[in-house]
Protein backbone atom coordinates (compact mmCIF):
# COMPACT_ATOMS: atom_id res chain seq x y z
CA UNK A 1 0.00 0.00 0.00
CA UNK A 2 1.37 3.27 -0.96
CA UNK A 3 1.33 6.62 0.74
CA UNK A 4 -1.09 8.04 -1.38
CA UNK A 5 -3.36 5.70 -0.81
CA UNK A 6 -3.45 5.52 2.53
CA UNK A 7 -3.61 9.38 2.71
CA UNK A 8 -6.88 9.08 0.34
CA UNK A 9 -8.25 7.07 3.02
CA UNK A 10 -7.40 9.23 5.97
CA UNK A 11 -9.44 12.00 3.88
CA UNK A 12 -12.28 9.73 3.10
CA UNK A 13 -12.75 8.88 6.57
CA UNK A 14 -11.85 12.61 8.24
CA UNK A 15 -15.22 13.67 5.63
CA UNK A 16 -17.06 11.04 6.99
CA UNK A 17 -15.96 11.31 10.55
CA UNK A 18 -16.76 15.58 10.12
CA UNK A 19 -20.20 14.53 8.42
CA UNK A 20 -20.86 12.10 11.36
CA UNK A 21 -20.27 14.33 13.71
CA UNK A 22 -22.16 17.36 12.33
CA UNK A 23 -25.37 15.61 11.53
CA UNK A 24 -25.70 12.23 13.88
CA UNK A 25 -23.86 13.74 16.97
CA UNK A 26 -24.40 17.16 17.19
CA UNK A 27 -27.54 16.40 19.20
CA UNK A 28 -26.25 13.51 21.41
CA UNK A 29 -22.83 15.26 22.39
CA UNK A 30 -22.10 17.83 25.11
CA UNK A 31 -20.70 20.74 23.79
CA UNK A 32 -17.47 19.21 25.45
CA UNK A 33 -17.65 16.01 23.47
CA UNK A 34 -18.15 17.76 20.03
CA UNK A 35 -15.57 19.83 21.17
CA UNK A 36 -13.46 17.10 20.94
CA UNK A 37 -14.68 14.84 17.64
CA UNK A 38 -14.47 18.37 15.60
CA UNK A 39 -10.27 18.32 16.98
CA UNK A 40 -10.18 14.79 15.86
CA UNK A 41 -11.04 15.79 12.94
CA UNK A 42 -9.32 18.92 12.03
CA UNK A 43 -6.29 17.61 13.04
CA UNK A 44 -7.24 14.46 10.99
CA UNK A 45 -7.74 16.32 7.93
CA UNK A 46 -4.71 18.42 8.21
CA UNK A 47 -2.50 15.32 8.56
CA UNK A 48 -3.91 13.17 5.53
CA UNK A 49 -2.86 16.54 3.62
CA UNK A 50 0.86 15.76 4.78
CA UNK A 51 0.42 12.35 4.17
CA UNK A 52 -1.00 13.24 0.47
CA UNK A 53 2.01 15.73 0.05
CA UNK A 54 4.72 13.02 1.22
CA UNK A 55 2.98 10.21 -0.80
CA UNK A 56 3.45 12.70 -4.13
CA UNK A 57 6.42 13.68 -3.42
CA UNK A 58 7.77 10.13 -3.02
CA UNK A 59 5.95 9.32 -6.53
CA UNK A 60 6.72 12.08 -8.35
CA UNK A 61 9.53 14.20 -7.56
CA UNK A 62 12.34 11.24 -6.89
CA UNK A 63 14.44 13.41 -8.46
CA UNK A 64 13.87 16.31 -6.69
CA UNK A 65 14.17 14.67 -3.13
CA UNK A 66 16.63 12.24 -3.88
CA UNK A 67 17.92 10.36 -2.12
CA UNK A 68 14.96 10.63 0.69
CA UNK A 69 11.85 8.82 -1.20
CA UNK A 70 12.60 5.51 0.93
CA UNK A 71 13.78 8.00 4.20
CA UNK A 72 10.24 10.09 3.74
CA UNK A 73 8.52 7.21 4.78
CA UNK A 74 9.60 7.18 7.97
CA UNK A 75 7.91 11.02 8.83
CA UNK A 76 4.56 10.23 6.70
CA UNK A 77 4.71 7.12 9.52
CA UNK A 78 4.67 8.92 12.49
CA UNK A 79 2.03 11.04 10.91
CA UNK A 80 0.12 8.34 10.21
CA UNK A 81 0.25 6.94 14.23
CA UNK A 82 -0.43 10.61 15.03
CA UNK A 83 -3.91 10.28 13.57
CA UNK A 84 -4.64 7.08 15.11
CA UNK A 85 -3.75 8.27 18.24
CA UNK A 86 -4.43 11.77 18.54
CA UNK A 87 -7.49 11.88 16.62
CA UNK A 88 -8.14 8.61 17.65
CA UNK A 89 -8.50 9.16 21.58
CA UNK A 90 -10.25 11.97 20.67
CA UNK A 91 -12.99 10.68 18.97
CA UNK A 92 -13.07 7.58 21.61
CA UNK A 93 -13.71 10.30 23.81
CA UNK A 94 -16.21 11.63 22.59
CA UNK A 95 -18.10 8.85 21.96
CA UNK A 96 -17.69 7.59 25.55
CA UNK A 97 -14.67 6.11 26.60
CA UNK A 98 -13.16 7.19 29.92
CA UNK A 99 -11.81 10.58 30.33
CA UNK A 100 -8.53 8.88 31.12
CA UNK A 101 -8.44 7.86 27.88
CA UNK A 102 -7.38 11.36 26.90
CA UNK A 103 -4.03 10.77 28.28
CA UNK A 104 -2.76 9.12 25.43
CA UNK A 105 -3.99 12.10 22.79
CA UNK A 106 -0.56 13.58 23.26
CA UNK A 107 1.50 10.86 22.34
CA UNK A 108 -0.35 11.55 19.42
CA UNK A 109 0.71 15.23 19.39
CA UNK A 110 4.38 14.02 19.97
CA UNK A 111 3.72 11.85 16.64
CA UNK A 112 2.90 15.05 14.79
CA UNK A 113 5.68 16.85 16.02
CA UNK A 114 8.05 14.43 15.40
CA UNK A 115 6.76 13.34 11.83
CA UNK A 116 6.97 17.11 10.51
CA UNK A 117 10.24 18.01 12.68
CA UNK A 118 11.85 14.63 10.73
CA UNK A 119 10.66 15.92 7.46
CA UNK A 120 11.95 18.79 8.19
CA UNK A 121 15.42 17.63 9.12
CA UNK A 122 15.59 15.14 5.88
CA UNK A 123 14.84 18.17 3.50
CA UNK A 124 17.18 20.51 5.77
CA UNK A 125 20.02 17.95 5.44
CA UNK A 126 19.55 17.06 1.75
CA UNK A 127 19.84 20.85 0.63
CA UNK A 128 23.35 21.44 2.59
CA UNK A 129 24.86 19.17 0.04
């Protein structure tokens, strides 16, 4: 499975996730709760778009990044756990789990940070050459 793909499924499911929320929670949830799903999701979004970017960039630009297309991988991963568990927890939250439950969300936040700080570093390093 490539990059791309999986970021066209993060999107797919951050629209339905946004559509769920707005239409078959928005009555059910505390403002607290939707508080939370509508994080989930705009942090969901915002990360498939980085997963998107990495996925084309590995596909089409191997030129332009080389040597990282097998090294971005490793960024558009910890994005990738980021959503799972930051947006993840989030929308467990929401839906009920334990408020405990929203000590993992940032380990998820960590994942962001380091996916994007590692991109950053891989593009940083290949341009000193």
């Amino acid at each position: 499975m490539s990059w791309l793909s999986i970021a066209a499924f993060n999107l797919a499911l951050a629209v339905m996730t946004g559509a769920f929320g707005a239409h078959a929670l928005k009555a059910k949830l505390s403002p607290e709760a939707l508080g939370w799903w509508q994080t989930a999701v705009e942090y969901h979004f915002i990360h498939a778009l980085g997963l998107l970017v990495i996925g084309a960039l590995i596909r089409i630009s191997p030129a332009l990044t080389a040597p990282l297309p097998s090294t971005l991988s490793s960024p558009a991963l910890s994005l990738q756990i980021g959503i799972v568990i930051f947006s993840g927890s989030l929308y467990a939250m929401a839906l009920g789990a334990p408020r405990w439950f929203g000590a993992i969300t940032p380990i998820g936040g960590l994942a962001f940070i380091i996916g994007w700080l590692w991109l950053a570093l891989l593009f940083w390093s290949s341009s000193r050459g």
